[in-house]
Protein backbone atom coordinates (compact mmCIF):
# COMPACT_ATOMS: atom_id res chain seq x y z
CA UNK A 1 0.00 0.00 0.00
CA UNK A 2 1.54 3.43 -0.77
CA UNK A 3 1.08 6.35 2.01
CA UNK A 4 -0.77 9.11 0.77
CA UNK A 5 1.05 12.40 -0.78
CA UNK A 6 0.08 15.72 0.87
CA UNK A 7 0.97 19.36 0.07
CA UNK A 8 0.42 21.95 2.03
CA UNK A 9 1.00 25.64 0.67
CA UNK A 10 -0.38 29.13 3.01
CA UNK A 11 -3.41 30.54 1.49
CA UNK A 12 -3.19 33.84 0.53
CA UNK A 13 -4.20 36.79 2.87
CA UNK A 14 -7.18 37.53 3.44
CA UNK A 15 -6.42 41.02 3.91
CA UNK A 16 -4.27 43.54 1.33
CA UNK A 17 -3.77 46.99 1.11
CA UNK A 18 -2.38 49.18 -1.42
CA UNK A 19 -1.07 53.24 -1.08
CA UNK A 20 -2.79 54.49 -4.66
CA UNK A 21 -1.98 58.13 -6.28
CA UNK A 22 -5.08 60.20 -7.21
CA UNK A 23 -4.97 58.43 -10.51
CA UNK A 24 -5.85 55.36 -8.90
CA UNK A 25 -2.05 53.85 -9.08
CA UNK A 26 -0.83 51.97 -7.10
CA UNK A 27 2.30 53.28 -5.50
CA UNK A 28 4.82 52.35 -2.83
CA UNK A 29 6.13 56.65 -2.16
CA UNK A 30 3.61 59.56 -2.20
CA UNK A 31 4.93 62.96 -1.57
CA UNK A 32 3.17 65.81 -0.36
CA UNK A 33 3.83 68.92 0.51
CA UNK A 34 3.26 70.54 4.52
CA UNK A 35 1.11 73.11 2.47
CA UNK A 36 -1.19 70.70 1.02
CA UNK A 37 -4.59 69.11 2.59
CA UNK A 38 -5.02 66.26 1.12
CA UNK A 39 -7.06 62.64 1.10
CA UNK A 40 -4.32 60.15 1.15
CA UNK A 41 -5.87 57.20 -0.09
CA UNK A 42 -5.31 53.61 -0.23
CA UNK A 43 -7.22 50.78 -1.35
CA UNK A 44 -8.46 48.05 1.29
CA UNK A 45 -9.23 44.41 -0.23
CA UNK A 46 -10.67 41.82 2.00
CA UNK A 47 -11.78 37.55 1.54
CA UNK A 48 -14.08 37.38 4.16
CA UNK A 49 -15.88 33.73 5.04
CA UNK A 50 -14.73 33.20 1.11
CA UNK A 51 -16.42 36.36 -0.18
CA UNK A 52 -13.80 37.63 -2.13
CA UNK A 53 -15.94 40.68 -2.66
CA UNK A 54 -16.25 41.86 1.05
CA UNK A 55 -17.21 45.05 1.39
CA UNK A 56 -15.40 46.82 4.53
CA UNK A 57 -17.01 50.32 4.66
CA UNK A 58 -19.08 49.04 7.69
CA UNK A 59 -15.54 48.74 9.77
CA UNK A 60 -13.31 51.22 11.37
CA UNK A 61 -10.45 52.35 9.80
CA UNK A 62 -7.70 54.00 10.77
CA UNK A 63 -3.68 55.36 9.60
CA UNK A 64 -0.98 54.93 11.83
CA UNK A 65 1.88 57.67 10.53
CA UNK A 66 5.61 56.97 12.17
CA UNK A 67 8.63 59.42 11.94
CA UNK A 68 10.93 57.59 9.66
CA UNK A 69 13.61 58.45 11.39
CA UNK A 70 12.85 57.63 15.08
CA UNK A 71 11.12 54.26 13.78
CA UNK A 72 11.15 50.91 12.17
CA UNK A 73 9.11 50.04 9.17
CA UNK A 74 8.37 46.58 10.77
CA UNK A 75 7.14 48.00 14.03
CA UNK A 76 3.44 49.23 13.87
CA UNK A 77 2.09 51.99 15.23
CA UNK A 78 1.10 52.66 18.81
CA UNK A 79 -0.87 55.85 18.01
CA UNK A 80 -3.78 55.86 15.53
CA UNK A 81 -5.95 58.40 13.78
CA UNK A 82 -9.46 58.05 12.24
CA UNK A 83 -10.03 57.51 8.52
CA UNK A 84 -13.23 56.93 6.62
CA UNK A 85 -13.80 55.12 3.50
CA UNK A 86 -15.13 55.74 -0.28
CA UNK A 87 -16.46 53.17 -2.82
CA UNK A 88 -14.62 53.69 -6.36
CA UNK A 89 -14.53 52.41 -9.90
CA UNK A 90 -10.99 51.38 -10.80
CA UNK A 91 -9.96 49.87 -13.90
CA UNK A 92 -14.04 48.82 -14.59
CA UNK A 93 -13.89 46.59 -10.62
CA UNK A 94 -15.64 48.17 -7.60
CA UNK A 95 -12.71 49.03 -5.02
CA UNK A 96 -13.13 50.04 -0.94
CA UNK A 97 -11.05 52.56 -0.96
CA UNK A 98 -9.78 54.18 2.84
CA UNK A 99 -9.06 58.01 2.96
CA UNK A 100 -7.74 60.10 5.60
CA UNK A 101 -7.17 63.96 5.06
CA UNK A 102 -3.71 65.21 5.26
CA UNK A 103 -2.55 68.38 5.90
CA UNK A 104 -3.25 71.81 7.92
CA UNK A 105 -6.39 71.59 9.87
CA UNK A 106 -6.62 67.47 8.62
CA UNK A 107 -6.85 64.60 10.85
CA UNK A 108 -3.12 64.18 10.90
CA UNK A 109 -1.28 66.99 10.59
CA UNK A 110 2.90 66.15 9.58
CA UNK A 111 6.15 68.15 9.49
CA UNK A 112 7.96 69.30 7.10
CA UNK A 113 11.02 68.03 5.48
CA UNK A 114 9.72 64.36 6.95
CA UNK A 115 9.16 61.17 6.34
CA UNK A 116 6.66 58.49 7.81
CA UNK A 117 5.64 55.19 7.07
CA UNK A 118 2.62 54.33 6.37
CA UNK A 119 0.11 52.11 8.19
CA UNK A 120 -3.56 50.63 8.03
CA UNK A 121 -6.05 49.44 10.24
CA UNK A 122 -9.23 47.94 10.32
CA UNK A 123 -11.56 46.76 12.69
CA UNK A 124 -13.57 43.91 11.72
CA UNK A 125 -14.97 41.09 13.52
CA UNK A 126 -13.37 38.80 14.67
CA UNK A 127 -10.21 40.02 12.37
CA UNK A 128 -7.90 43.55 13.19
CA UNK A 129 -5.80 43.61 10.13
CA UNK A 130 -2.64 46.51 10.29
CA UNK A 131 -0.88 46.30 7.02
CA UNK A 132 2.12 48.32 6.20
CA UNK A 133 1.04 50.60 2.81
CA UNK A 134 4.00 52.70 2.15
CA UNK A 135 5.79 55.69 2.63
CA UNK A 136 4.48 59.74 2.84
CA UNK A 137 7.18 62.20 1.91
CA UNK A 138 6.34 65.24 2.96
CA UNK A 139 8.35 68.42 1.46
C-alpha cells in the first residue's frame, strides 16, 4: 500500500492593502507637501468567510503615521488616527477605498522636510488587520 502524498501551501491573505496616487495607481512613495490638505488614499481588499468581494465600509479604519527616522518600518504603530472610507470604480472593478485627510487643519497633521511610514487598520470582527502601505514624503 503506498502512504498518501500531501501538500500543504499558506493561502493567501485575506487582507491587502495598497497606497494608490489620485490616478488610482498603485504606489509604494507619495509625496506631499506641509502646504497641502489632502485625502491620502489607499485601497483596502478583504476575503471574508470566502467572499472575495467583502465590502469593509461598515468597519473602522484607521492610519498609523511613524517618523521615519525615530522608527522601524516593521514596528506598527502605537498611536492611531481616524479615517473613513469611499467606494470607487478602478480599472471597470468596484474598489473600498480608505481616505484620511492630510494636511493643515486634517486629521493628521505632519512636518515638514519628513518622512513616515505608512500604516492601516481595520476593525472587523473577529479580524484587526494593520498592514504596512507605504511611505508619505512630505516636502
Amino acid at each position: 500500500m503506498t502512504a498518501p502524498v500531501f501538500a500543504v501551501s499558506l493561502a493567501p491573505p485575506t487582507w491587502t492593502a495598497q497606497l494608490i496616487d489620485s490616478n488610482g495607481e498603485t504606489v509604494s512613495t507619495i509625496g506631499q507637501s506641509v502646504a497641502s490638505l489632502v485625502n491620502l488614499r489607499v485601497v483596502v481588499h478583504a476575503t471574508v468567510n470566502g467572499n472575495a468581494a467583502y465590502n469593509p465600509t461598515a468597519d473602522v479604519v484607521q492610519f498609523g503615521f511613524q517618523n521615519e527616522a525615530t522608527n522601524l518600518q516593521s514596528v506598527a504603530p502605537s498611536s492611531w488616527s481616524t479615517g473613513s472610507w469611499e467606494t470607487d470604480v478602478i480599472g471597470g472593478l468596484t474598489v473600498y477605498v480608505a481616505r484620511i485627510l492630510v494636511g493643515p487643519g486634517g486629521t493628521f497633521v505632519p512636518s515638514a522636510a519628513t518622512n513616515y511610514w505608512l500604516w492601516v487598520k481595520v476593525t472587523d470582527s473577529p479580524e484587526i488587520p494593520v498592514m504596512f502601505v507605504g511611505e508619505l514624503r512630505v516636502t
